[in-house]
Protein backbone atom coordinates (compact mmCIF):
# COMPACT_ATOMS: atom_id res chain seq x y z
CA UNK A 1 1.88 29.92 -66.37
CA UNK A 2 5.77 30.15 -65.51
CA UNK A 3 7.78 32.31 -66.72
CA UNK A 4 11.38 32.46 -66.23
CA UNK A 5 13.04 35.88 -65.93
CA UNK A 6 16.48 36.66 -66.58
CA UNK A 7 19.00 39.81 -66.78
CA UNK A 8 22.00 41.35 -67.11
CA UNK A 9 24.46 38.46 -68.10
CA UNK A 10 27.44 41.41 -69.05
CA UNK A 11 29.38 39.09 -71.41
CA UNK A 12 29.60 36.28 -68.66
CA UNK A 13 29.42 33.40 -70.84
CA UNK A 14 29.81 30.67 -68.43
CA UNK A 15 27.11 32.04 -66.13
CA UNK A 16 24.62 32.41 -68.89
CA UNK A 17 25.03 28.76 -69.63
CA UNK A 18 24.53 27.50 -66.41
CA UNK A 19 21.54 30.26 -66.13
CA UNK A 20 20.24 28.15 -68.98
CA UNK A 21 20.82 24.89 -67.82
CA UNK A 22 18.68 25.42 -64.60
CA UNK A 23 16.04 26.95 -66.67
CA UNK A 24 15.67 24.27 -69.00
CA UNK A 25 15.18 21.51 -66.07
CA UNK A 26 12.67 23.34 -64.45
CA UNK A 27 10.67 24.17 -67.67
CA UNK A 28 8.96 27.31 -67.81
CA UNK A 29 6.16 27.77 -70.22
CA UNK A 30 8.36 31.17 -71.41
CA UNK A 31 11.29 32.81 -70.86
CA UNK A 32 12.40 36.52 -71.44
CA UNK A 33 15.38 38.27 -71.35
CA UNK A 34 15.43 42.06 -69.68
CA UNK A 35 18.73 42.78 -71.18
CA UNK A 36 22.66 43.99 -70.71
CA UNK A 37 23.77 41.13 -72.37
CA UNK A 38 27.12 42.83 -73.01
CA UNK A 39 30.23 44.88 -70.84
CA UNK A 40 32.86 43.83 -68.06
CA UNK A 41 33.42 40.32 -69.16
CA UNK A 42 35.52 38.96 -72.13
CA UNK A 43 32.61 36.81 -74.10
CA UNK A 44 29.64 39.69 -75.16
CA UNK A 45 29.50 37.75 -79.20
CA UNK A 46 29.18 34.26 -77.84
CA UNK A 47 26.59 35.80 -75.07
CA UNK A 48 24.43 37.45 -77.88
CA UNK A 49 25.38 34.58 -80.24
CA UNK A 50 23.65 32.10 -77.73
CA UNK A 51 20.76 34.72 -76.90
CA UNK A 52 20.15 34.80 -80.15
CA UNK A 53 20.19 30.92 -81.72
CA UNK A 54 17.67 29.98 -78.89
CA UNK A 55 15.69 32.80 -80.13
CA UNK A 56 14.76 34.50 -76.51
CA UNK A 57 12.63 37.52 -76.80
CA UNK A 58 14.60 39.96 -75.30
CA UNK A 59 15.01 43.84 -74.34
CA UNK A 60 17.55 46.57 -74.66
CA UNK A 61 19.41 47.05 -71.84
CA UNK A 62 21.96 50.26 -71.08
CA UNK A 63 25.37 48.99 -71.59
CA UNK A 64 23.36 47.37 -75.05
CA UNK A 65 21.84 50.72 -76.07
CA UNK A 66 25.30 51.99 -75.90
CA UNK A 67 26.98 49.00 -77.44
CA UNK A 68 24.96 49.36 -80.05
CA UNK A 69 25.52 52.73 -81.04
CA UNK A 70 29.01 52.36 -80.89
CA UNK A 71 28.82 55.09 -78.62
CA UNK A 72 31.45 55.41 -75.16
CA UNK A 73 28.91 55.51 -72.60
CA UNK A 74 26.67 53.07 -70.72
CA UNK A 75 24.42 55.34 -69.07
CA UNK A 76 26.05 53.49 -65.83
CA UNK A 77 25.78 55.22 -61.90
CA UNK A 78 29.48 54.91 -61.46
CA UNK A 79 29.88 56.76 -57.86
CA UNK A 80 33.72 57.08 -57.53
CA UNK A 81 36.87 57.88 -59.86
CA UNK A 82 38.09 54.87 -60.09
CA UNK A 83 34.65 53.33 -60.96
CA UNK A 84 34.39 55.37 -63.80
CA UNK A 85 37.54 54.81 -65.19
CA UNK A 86 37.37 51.32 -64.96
CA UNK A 87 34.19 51.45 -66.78
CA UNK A 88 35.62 53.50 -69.59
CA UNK A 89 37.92 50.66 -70.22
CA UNK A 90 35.09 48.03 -70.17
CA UNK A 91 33.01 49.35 -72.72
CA UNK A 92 36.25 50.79 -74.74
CA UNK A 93 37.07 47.15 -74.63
CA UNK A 94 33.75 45.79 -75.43
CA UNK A 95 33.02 48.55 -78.36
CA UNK A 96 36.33 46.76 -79.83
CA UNK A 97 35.77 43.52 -79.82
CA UNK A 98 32.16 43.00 -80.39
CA UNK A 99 30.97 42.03 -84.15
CA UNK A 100 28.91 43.68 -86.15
CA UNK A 101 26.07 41.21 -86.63
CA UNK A 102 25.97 41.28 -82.93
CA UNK A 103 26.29 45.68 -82.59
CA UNK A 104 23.17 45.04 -85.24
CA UNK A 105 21.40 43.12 -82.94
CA UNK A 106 21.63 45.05 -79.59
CA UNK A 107 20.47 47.99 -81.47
CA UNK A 108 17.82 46.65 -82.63
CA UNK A 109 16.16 45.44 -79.30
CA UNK A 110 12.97 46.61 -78.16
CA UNK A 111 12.59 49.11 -74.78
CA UNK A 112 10.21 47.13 -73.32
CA UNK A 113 7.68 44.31 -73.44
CA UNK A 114 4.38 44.00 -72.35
CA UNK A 115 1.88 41.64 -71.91
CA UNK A 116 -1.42 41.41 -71.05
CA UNK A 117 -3.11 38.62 -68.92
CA UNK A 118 -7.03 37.88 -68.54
CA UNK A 119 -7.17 34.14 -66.65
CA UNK A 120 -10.40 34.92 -64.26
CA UNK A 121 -12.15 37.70 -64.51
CA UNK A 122 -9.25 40.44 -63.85
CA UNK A 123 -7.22 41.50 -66.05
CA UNK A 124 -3.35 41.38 -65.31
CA UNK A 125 -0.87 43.57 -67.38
CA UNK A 126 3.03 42.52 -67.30
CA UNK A 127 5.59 44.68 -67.92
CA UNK A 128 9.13 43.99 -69.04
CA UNK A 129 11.78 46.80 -68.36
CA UNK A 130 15.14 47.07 -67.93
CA UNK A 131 15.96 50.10 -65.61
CA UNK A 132 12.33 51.35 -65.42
CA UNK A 133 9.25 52.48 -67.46
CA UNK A 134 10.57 56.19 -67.32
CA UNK A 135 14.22 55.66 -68.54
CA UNK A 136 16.52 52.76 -69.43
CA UNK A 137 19.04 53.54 -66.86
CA UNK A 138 17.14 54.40 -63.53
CA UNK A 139 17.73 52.29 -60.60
CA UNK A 140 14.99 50.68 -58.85
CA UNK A 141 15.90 50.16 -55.74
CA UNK A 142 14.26 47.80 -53.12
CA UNK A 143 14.28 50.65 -50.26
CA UNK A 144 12.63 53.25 -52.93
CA UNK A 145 9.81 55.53 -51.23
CA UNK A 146 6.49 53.71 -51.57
CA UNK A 147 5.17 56.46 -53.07
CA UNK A 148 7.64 57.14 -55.76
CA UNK A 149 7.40 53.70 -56.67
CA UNK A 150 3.61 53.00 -56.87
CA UNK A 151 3.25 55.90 -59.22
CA UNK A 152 6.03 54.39 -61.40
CA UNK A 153 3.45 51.62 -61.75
CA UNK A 154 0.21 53.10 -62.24
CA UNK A 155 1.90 55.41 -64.43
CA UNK A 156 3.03 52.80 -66.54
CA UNK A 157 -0.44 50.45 -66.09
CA UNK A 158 1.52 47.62 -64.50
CA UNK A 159 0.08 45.02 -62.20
CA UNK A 160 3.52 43.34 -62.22
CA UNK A 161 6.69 45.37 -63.29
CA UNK A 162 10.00 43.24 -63.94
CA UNK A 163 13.37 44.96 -64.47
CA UNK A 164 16.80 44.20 -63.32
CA UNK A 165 19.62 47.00 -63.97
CA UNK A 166 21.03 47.02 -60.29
CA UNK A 167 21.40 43.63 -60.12
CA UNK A 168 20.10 43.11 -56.66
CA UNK A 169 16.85 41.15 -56.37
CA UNK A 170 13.39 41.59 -54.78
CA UNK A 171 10.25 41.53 -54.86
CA UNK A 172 7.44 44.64 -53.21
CA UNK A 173 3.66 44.18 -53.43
CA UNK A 174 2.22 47.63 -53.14
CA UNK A 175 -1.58 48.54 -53.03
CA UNK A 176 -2.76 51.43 -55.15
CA UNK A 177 -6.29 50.74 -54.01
CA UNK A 178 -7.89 51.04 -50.48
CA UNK A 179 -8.45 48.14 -47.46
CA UNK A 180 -11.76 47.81 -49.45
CA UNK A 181 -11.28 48.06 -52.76
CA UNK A 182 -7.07 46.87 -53.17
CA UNK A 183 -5.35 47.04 -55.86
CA UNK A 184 -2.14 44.93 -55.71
CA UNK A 185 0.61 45.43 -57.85
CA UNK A 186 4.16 44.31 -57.84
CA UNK A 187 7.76 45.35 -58.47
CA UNK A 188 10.07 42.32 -59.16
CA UNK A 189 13.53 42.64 -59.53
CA UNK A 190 15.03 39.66 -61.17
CA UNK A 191 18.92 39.98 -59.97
CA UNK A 192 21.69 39.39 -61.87
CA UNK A 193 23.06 36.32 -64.02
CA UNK A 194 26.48 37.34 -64.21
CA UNK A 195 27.36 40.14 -62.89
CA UNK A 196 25.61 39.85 -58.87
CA UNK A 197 25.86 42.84 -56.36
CA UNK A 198 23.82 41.29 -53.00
CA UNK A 199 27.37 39.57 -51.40
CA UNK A 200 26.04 36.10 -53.26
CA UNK A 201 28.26 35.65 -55.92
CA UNK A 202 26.28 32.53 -57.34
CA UNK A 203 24.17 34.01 -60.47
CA UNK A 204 20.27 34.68 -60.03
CA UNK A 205 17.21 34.85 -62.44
CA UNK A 206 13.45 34.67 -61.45
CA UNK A 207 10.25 32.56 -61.81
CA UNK A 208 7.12 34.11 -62.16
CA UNK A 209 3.66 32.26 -62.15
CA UNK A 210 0.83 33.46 -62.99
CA UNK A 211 -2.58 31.41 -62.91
CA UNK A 212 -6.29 31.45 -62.68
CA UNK A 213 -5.83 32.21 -59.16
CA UNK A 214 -3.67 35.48 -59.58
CA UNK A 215 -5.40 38.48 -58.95
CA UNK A 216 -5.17 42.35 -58.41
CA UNK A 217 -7.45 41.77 -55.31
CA UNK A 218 -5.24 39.17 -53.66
CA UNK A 219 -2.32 40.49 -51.97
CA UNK A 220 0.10 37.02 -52.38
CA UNK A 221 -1.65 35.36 -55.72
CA UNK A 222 1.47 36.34 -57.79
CA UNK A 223 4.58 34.41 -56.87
CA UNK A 224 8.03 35.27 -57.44
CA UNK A 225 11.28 32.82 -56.56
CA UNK A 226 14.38 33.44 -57.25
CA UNK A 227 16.47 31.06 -58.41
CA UNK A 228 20.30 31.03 -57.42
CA UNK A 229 22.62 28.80 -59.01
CA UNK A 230 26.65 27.42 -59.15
CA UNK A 231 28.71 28.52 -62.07
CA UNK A 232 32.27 28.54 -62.45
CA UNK A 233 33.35 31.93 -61.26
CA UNK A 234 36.71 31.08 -61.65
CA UNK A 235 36.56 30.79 -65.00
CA UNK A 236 35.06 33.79 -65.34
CA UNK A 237 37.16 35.63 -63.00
CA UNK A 238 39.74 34.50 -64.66
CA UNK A 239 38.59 35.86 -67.95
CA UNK A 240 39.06 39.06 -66.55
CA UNK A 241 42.40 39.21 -65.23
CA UNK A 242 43.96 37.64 -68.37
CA UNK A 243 42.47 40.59 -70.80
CA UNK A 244 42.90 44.79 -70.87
CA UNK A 245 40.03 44.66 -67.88
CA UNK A 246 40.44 45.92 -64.47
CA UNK A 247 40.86 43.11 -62.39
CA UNK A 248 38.63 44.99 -59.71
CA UNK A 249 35.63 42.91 -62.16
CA UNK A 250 37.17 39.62 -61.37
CA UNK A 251 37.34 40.41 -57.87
CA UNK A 252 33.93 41.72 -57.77
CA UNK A 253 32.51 38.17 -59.26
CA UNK A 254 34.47 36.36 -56.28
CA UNK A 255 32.35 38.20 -54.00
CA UNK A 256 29.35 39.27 -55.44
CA UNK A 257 29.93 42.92 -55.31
């Protein structure tokens, strides 16, 4: 089974499209959604509009949990001044323009999603997430202690943990077991579709198959690729600087920062 994997689109309308379009011609047997559909861009209805007609099973991510409460916070990291008055302008801008079928919508998205594999004789369990298991908002990092981060996993009963949330992707296979008995697990970050912070500013979603071959036992029988793809950044750069956001977003999309 494929699945394709996407996140944190932040009202980037022209990146979700093209996010789409790849997806489509590669034909994944399902697709999910790990949320922040909304914030820093100019189009969060037509993103949740288009979300929403293809009917994508989809989770709640921070800047939606606020959204939807009509609340002025994100839960966002912002580590300087400036940051964090740029992002009270974002989602002051976003809380004003987005409908309220949409505001509806994002707050009534699920936390998480899980699902349960049994193709051979072990069982797999998925897990969907936006931040992490533990809280909406924490930042997975790839360079997180080993330790810290397996018992985010077993803690949570995931063989393979998805999130997105700081839209830098990777993928760790970690073994809770022993060099007898392993137990492989994995921690996938999926990137970001419209809102990229790795210095590539082309947008990025994952594919994940799983088959009768994947196991816990098997350290490389659950694949991951990540997928980057052209959109018009431009455009959506362009978005930016002609509306009440800080251009600092627009320049961010030109670089992938």
């Amino acid at each position: 089974m494929k699945i394709a994997l996407f996140s944190d689109i932040h009202a980037n309308l022209p990146a979700l499209e093209a996010c789409l379009a790849d997806i489509e011609r590669r034909q994944p047997d399902q697709i999910f959604c790990l949320g922040d559909l909304v914030g820093y861009n100019i189009w969060p209805n037509e993103v949740i509009q288009e979300i929403r007609r293809r009917g994508i099973p989809t989770i709640t991510g921070n800047y939606d949990f606020g959204i939807g409460r009509s609340i002025d916070d994100c839960g966002c990291a912002y580590k300087t001044d400036e940051e964090k008055a740029n992002g009270a302008v974002s989602i002051s801008f976003t809380n004003l323009i987005v409908q309220p079928a949409g505001r509806q919508y994002l707050r009534s998205l699920p936390a998480h999603i899980r699902l349960e594999f049994q193709l051979n004789d072990d069982k797999l369990n998925l897990l969907l997430v936006h931040g992490s298991p533990r809280k909406i908002n924490e930042y997975l990092f790839e360079d997180r202690e080993e330790k810290s981060l397996l018992r985010i996993l077993e803690s949570a009963d995931a063989d393979i943990l998805c999130f997105g949330h700081t839209h830098k992707p990777y993928h760790r296979t970690l073994n809770s077991g022993t060099e007898e008995a392993p137990h492989y697990r994995h921690a996938i970050n999926i990137g970001s579709v419209g809102k990229p912070k790795d210095g590539d500013p082309r947008g990025c979603y994952a594919l994940l198959t799983v088959d009768e071959t994947s196991s816990i036992l098997e350290k490389t029988s659950v694949s991951v690729e990540f997928v980057r793809f052209e959109y018009d950044v431009e455009k959506a750069a362009r978005a930016v600087e002609e509306s009440p956001l800080p251009d600092a977003y627009a320049t961010a999309l030109r670089v992938g920062r």
